[in-house]
C-alpha atoms as a PDB file:
ATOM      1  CA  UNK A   1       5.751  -3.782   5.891  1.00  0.00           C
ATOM      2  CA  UNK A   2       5.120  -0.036   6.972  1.00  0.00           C
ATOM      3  CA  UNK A   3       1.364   1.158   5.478  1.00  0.00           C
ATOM      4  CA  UNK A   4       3.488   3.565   3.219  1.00  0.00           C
ATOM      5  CA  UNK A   5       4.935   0.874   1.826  1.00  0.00           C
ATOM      6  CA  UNK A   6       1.814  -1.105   0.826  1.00  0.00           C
ATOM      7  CA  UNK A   7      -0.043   2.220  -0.444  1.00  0.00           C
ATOM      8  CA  UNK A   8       3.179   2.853  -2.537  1.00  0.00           C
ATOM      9  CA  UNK A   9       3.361  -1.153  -3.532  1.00  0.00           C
ATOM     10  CA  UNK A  10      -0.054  -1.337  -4.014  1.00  0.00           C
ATOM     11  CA  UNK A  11      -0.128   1.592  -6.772  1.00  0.00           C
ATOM     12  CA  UNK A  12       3.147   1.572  -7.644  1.00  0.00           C
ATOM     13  CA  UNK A  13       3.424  -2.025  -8.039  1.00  0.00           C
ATOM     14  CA  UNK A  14       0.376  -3.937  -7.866  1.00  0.00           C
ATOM     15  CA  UNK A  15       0.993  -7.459  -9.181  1.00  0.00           C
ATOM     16  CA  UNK A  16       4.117  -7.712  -6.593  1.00  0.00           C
ATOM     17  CA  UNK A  17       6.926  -6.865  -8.327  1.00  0.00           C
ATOM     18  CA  UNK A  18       8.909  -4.391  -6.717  1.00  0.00           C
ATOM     19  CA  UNK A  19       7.292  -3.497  -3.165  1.00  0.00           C
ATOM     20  CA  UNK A  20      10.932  -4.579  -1.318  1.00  0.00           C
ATOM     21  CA  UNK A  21      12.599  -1.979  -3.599  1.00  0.00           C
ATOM     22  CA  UNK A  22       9.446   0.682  -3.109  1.00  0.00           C
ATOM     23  CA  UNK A  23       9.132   0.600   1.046  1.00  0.00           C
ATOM     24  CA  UNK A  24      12.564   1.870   1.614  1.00  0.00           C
ATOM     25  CA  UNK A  25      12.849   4.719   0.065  1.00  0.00           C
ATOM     26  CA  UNK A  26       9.336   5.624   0.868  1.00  0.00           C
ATOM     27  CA  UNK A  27       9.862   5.302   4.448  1.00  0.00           C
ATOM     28  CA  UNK A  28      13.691   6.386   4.676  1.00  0.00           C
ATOM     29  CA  UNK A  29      15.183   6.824   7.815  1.00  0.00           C
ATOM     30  CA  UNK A  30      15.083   7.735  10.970  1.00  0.00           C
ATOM     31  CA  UNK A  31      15.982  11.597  10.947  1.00  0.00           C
ATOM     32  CA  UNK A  32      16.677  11.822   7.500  1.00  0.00           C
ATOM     33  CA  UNK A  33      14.750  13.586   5.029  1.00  0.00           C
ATOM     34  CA  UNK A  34      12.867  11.097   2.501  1.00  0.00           C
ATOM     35  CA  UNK A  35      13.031  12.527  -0.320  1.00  0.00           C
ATOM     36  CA  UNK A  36      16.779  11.590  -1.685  1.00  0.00           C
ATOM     37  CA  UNK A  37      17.510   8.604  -0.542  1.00  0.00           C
ATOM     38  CA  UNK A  38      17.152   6.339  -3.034  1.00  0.00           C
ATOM     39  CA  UNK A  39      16.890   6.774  -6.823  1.00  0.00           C
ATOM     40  CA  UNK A  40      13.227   6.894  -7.878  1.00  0.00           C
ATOM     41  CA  UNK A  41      13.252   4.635 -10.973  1.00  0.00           C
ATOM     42  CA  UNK A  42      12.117   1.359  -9.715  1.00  0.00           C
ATOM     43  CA  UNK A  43      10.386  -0.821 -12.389  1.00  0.00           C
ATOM     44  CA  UNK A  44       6.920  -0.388 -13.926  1.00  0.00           C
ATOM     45  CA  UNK A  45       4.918  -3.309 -13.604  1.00  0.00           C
ATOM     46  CA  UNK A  46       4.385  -4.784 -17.193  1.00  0.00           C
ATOM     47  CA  UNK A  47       6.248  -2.174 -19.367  1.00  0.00           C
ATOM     48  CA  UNK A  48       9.360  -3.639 -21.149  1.00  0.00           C
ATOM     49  CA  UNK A  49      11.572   0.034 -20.495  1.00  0.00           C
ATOM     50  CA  UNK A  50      11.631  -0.622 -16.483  1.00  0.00           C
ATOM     51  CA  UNK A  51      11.670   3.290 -16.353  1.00  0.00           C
ATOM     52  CA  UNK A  52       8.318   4.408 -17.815  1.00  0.00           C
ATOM     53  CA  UNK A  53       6.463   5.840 -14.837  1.00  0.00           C
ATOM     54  CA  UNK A  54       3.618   4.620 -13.451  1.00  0.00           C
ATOM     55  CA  UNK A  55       0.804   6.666 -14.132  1.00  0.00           C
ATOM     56  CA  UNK A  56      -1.151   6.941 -10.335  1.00  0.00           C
ATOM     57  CA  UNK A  57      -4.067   8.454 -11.300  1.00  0.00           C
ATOM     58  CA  UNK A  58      -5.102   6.002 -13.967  1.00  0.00           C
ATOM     59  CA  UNK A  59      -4.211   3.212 -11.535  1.00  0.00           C
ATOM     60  CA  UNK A  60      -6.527   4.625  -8.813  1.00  0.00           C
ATOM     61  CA  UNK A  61      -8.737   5.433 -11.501  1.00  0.00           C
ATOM     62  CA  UNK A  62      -9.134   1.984 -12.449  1.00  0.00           C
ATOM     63  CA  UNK A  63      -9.364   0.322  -9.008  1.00  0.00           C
ATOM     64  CA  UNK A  64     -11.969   3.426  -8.211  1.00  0.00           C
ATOM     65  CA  UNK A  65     -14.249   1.811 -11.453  1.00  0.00           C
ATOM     66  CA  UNK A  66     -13.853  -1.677 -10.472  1.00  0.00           C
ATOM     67  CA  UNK A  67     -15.108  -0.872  -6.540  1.00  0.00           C
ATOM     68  CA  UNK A  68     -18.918  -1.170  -5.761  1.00  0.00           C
ATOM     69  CA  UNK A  69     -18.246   2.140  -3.384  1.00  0.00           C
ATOM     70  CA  UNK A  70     -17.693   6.030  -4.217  1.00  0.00           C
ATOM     71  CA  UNK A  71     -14.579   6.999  -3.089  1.00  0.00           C
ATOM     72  CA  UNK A  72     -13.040  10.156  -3.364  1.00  0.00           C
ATOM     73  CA  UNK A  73      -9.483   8.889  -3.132  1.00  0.00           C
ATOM     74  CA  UNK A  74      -8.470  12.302  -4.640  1.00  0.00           C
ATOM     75  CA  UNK A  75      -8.948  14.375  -1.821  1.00  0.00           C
ATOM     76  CA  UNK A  76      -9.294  12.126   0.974  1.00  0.00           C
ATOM     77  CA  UNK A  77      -6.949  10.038   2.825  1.00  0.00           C
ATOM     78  CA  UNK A  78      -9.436   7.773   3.959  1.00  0.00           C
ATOM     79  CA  UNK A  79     -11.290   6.965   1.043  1.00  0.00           C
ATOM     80  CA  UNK A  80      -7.290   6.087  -0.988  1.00  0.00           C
ATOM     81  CA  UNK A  81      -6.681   3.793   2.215  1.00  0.00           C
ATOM     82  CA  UNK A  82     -10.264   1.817   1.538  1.00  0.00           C
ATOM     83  CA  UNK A  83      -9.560   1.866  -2.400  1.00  0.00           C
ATOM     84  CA  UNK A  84      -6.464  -0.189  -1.533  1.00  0.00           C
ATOM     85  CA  UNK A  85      -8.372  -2.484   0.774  1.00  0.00           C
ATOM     86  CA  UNK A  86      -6.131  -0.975   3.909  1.00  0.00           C
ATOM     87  CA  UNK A  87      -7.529  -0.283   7.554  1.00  0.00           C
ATOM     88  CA  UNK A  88      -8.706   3.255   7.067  1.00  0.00           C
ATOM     89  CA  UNK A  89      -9.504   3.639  11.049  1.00  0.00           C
ATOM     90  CA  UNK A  90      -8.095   6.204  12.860  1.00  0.00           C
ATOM     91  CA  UNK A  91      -5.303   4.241  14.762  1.00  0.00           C
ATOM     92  CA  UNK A  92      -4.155   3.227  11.159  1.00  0.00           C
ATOM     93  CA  UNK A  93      -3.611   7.089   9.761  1.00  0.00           C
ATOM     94  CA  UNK A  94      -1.820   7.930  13.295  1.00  0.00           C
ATOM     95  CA  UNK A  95       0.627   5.246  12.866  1.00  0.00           C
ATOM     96  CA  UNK A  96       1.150   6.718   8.774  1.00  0.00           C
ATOM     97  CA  UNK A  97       1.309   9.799  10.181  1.00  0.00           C
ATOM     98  CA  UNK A  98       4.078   8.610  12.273  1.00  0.00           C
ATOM     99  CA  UNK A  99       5.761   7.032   9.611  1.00  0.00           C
ATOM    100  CA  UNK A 100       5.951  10.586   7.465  1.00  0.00           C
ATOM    101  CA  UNK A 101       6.989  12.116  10.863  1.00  0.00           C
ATOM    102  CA  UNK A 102       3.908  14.192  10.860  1.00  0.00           C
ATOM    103  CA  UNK A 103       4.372  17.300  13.735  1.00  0.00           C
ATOM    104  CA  UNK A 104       0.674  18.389  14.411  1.00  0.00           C
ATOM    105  CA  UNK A 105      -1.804  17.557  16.423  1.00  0.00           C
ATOM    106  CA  UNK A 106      -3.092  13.818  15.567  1.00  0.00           C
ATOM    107  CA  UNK A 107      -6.537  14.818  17.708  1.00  0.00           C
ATOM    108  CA  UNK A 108      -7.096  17.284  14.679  1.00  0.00           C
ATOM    109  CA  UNK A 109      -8.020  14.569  12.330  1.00  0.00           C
ATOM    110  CA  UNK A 110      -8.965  16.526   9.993  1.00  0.00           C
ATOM    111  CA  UNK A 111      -5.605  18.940   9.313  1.00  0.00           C
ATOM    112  CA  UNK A 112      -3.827  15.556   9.499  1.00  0.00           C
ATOM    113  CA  UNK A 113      -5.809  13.584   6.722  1.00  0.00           C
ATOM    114  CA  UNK A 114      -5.219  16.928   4.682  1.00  0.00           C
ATOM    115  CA  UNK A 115      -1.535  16.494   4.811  1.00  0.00           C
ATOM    116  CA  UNK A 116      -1.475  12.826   4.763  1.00  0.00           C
ATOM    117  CA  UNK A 117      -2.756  12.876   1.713  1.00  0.00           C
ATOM    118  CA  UNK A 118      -0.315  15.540   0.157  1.00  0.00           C
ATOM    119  CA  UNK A 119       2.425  13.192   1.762  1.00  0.00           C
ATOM    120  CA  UNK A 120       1.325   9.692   0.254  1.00  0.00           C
ATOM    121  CA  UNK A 121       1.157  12.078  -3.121  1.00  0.00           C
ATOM    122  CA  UNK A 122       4.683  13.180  -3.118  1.00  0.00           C
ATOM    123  CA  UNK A 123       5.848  10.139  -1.926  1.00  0.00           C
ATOM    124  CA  UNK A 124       4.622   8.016  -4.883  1.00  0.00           C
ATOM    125  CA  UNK A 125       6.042  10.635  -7.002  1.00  0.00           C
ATOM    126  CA  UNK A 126       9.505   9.992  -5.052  1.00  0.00           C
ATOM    127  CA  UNK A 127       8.996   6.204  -5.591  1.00  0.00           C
ATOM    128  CA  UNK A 128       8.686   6.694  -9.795  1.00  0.00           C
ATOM    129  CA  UNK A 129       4.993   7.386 -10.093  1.00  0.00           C
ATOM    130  CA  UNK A 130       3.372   9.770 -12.332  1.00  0.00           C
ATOM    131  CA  UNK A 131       1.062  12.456  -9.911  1.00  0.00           C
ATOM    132  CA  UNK A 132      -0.875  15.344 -11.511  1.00  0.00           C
ATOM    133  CA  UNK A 133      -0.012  18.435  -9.918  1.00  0.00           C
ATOM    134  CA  UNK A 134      -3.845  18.733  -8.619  1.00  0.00           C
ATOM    135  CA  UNK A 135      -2.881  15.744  -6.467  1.00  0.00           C
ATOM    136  CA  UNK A 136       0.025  17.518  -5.239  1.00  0.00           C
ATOM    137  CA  UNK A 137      -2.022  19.540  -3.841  1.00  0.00           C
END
């Protein structure tokens, strides 16, 4: 599975139950813009509706209270990857930056976490999760 698509299944669907139907659209293909691709409805784990959107906030939120670390997973790239117990290291953000088909320069780490960031937000949103505009950036 692409990294996208365990940061989306990981929020989006934590307990397994719709990851398949979440990495697709996520990661949609080659050339294509991502953002229409695939309906963004998928189910929300544990509600009884199947379209309620998953609020992301109070899922990071909650992982943020369980974890013995601070992480600022609001505003930083590398502190959501750790949250979700994903390789935060370098090599890992190039290769998400390759899967958003990031254009910059990958040396300038620190342009490229900014927009990582904005692009794992709007993707959840794309992939039926609920993102504050302040996460939108």
């Amino acid at each position: 599975m692409s990294l996208l698509g365990s940061i989306v299944g990981k929020i989006l669907h934590p307990f397994g139950g719709g990851t398949a139907e979440a990495a697709p659209s996520a990661t949609a293909g080659s050339g294509g813009p991502a953002t229409s691709s695939t309906p963004s409805t998928p189910s929300a784990p544990g509600s009884s509706g199947g379209s309620e959107p998953v609020d992301v906030a109070a899922v990071l939120t909650s992982l943020a209270e369980k974890n013995p670390q601070t992480l600022d997973w609001r505003h930083s790239i590398v502190d959501l990857m750790k949250l979700l117990g994903l390789d935060s290291g370098l090599a890992s953000r190039k290769q998400l930056a390759d899967e958003l088909h990031y254009t910059g320069d990958k040396d300038d780490s620190a342009s490229m976490n900014i927009w990582l960031h904005k692009q794992v937000m709007q993707k959840l949103a794309e992939n039926g999760g609920k993102v504050p505009d302040d996460l939108k950036h």
